[in-house]
C-alpha atoms as a PDB file:
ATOM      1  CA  UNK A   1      53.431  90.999  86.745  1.00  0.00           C
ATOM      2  CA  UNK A   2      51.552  89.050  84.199  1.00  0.00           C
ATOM      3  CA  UNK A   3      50.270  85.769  85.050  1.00  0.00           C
ATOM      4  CA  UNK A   4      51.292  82.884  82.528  1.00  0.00           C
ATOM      5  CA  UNK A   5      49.424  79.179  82.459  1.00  0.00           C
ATOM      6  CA  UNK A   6      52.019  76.986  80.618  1.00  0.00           C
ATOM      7  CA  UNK A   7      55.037  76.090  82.921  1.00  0.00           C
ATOM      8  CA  UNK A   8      57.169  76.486  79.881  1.00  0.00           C
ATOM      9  CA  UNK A   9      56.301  80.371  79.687  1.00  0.00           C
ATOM     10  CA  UNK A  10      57.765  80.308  83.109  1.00  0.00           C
ATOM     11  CA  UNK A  11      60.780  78.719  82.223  1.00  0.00           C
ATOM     12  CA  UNK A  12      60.903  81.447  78.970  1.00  0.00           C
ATOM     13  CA  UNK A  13      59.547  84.362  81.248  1.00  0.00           C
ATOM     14  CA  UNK A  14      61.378  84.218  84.632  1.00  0.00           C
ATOM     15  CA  UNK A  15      63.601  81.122  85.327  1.00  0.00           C
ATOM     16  CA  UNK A  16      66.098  80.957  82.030  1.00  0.00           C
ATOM     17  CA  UNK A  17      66.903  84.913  82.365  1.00  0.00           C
ATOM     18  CA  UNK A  18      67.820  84.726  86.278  1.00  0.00           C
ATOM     19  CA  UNK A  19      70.108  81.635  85.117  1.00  0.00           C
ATOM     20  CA  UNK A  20      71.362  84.054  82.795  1.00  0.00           C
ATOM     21  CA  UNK A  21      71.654  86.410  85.087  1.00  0.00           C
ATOM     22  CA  UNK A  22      73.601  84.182  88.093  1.00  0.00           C
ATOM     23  CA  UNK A  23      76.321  83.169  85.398  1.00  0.00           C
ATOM     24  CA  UNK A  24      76.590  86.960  84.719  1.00  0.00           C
ATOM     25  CA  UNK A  25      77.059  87.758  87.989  1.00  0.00           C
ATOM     26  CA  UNK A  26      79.536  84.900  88.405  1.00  0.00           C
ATOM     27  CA  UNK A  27      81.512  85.432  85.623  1.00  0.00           C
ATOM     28  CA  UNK A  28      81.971  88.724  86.810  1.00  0.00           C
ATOM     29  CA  UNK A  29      82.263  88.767  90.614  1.00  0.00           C
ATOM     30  CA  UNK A  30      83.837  84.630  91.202  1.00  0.00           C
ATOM     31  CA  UNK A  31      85.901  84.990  87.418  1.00  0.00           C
ATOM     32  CA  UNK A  32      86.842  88.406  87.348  1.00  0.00           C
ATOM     33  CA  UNK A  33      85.637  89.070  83.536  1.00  0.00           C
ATOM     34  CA  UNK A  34      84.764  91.902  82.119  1.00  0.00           C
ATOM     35  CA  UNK A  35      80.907  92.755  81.501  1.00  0.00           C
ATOM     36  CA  UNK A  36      82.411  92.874  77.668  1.00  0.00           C
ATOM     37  CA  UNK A  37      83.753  89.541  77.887  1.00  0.00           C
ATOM     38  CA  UNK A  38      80.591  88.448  79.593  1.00  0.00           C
ATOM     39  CA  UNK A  39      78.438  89.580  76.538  1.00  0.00           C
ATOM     40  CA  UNK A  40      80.559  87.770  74.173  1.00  0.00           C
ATOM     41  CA  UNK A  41      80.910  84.712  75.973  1.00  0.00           C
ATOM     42  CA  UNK A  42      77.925  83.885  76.631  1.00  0.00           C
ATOM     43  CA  UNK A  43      75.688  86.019  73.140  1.00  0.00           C
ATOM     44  CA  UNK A  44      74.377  88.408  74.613  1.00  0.00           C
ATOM     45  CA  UNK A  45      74.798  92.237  74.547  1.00  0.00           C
ATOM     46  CA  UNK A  46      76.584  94.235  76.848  1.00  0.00           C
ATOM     47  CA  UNK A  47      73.328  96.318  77.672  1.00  0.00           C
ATOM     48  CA  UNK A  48      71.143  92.411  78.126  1.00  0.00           C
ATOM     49  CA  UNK A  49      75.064  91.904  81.156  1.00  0.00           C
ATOM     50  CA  UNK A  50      74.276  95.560  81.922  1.00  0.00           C
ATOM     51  CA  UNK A  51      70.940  94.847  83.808  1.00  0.00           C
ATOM     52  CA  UNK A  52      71.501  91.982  84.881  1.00  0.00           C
ATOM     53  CA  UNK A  53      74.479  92.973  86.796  1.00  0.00           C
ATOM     54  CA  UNK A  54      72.473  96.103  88.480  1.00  0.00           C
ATOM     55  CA  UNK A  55      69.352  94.067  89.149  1.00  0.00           C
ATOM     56  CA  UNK A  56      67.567  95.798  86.166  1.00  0.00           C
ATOM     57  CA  UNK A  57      66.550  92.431  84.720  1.00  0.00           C
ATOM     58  CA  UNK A  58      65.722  89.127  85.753  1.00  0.00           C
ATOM     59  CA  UNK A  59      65.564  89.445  89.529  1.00  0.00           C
ATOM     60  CA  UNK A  60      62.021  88.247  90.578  1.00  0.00           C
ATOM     61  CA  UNK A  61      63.931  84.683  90.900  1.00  0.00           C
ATOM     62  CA  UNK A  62      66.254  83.400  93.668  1.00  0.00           C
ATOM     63  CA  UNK A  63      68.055  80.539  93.894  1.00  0.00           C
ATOM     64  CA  UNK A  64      68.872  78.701  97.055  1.00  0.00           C
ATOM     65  CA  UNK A  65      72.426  77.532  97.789  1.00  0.00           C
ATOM     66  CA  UNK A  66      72.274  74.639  95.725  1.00  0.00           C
ATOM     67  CA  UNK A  67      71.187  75.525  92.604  1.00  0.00           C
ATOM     68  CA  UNK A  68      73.884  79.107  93.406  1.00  0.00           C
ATOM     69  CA  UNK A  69      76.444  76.567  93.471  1.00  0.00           C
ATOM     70  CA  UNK A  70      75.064  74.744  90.322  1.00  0.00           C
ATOM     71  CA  UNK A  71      75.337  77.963  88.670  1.00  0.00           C
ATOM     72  CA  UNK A  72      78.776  78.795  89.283  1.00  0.00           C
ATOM     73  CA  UNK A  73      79.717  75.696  88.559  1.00  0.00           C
ATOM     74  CA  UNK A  74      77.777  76.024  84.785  1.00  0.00           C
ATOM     75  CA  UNK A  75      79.647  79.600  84.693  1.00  0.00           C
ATOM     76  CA  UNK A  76      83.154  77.727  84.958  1.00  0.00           C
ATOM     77  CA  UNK A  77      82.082  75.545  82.609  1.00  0.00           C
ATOM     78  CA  UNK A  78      81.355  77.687  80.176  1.00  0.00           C
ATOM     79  CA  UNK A  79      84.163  80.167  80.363  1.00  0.00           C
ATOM     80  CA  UNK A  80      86.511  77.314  79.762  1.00  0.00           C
ATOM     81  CA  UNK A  81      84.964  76.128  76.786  1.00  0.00           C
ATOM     82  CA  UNK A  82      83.573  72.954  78.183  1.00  0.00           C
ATOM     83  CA  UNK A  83      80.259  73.774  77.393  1.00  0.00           C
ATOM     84  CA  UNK A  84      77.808  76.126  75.971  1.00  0.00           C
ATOM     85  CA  UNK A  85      75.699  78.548  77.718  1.00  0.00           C
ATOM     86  CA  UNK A  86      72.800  76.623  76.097  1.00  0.00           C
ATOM     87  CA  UNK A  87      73.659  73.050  77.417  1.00  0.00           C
ATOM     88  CA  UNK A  88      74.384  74.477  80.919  1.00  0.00           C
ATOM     89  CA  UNK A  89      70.503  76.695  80.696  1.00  0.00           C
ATOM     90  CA  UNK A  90      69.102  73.142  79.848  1.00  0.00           C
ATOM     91  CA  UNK A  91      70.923  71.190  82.361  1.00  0.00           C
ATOM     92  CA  UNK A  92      70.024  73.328  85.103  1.00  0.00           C
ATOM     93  CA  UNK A  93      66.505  73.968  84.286  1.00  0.00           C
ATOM     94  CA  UNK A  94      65.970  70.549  84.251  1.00  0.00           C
ATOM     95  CA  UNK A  95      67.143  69.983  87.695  1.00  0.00           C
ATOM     96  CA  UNK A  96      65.336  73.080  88.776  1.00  0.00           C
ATOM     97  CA  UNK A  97      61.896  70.888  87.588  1.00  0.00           C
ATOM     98  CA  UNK A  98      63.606  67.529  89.450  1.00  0.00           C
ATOM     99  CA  UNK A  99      63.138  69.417  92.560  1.00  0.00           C
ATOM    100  CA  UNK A 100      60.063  70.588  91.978  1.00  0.00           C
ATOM    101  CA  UNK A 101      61.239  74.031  93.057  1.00  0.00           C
ATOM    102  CA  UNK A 102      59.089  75.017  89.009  1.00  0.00           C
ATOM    103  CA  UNK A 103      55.947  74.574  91.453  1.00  0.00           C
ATOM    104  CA  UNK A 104      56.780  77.447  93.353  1.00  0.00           C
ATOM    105  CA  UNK A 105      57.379  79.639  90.333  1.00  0.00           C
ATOM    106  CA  UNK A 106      54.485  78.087  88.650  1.00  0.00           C
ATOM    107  CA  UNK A 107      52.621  79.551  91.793  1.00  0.00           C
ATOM    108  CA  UNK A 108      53.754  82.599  91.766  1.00  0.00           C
ATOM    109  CA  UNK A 109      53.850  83.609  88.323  1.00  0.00           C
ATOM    110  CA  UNK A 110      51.328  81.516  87.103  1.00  0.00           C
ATOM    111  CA  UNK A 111      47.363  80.819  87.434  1.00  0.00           C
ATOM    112  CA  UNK A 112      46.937  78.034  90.806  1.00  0.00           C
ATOM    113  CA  UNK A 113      44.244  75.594  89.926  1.00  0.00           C
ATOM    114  CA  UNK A 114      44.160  74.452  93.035  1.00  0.00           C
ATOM    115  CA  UNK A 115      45.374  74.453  96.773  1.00  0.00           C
ATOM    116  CA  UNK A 116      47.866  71.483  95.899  1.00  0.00           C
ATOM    117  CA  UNK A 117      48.200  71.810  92.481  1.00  0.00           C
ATOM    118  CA  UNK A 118      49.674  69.464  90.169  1.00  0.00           C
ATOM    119  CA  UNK A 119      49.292  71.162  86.570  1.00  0.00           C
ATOM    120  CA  UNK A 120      53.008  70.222  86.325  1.00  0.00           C
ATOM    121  CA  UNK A 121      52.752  66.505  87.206  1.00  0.00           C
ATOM    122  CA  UNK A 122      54.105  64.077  84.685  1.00  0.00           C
ATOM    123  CA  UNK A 123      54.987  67.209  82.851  1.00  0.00           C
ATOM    124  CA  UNK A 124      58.788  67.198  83.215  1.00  0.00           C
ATOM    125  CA  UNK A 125      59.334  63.494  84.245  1.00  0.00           C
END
């Protein structure tokens, strides 16, 4: 595991590929589609749905209920056209900082300054 200083190379690193990889997954498993239809939908390659679906890639992240359901929702969203895969990343990674649940990955990924660190403060606001 390398260990990353910039909360933005954890979003690049860890958080934006398990998003990625929980719209995969719903796509698939809630929508029924195809790991084909996956790729194209959301511009990625069928290898990139490939290891995401068999835990391969992406899966030092979980999400708790909330942010699942935010997820699904973003996969619905996208698979009818409403958005793209980009807005819905952005939207939920921004909520993902909101709730401060960033720290936690910033911890674990990243270099602690401190017991109660707040590298991230004022950061995302």
């Amino acid at each position: 595991m390398m260990k990353l200083e910039h909360p933005q190379e954890i979003e690049v690193w860890y958080l934006i590929p398990a998003i990625k990889r929980e719209i995969a997954n719903s796509l698939i498993s809630v929508y029924g589609l195809s790991q084909k239809k996956v790729a194209e939908l959301l511009g990625l390659t069928e290898s990139a749905i490939s290891q995401y679906v068999n835990s391969k890639r992406a899966n030092e992240v979980e999400f708790n209920d909330t942010f699942k359901a935010m997820i699904n929702q973003a996969a619905k969203e996208v698979m009818e056209g409403k958005h793209t895969m980009v807005r819905e990343i952005q939207r939920i990674c921004s909520e993902y900082r909101k709730s401060r649940d960033i720290c936690q990955l910033h911890k674990k990924f990243g270099v602690v300054y401190q017991e109660n660190c707040k590298a991230c403060e004022g950061y995302y606001d």
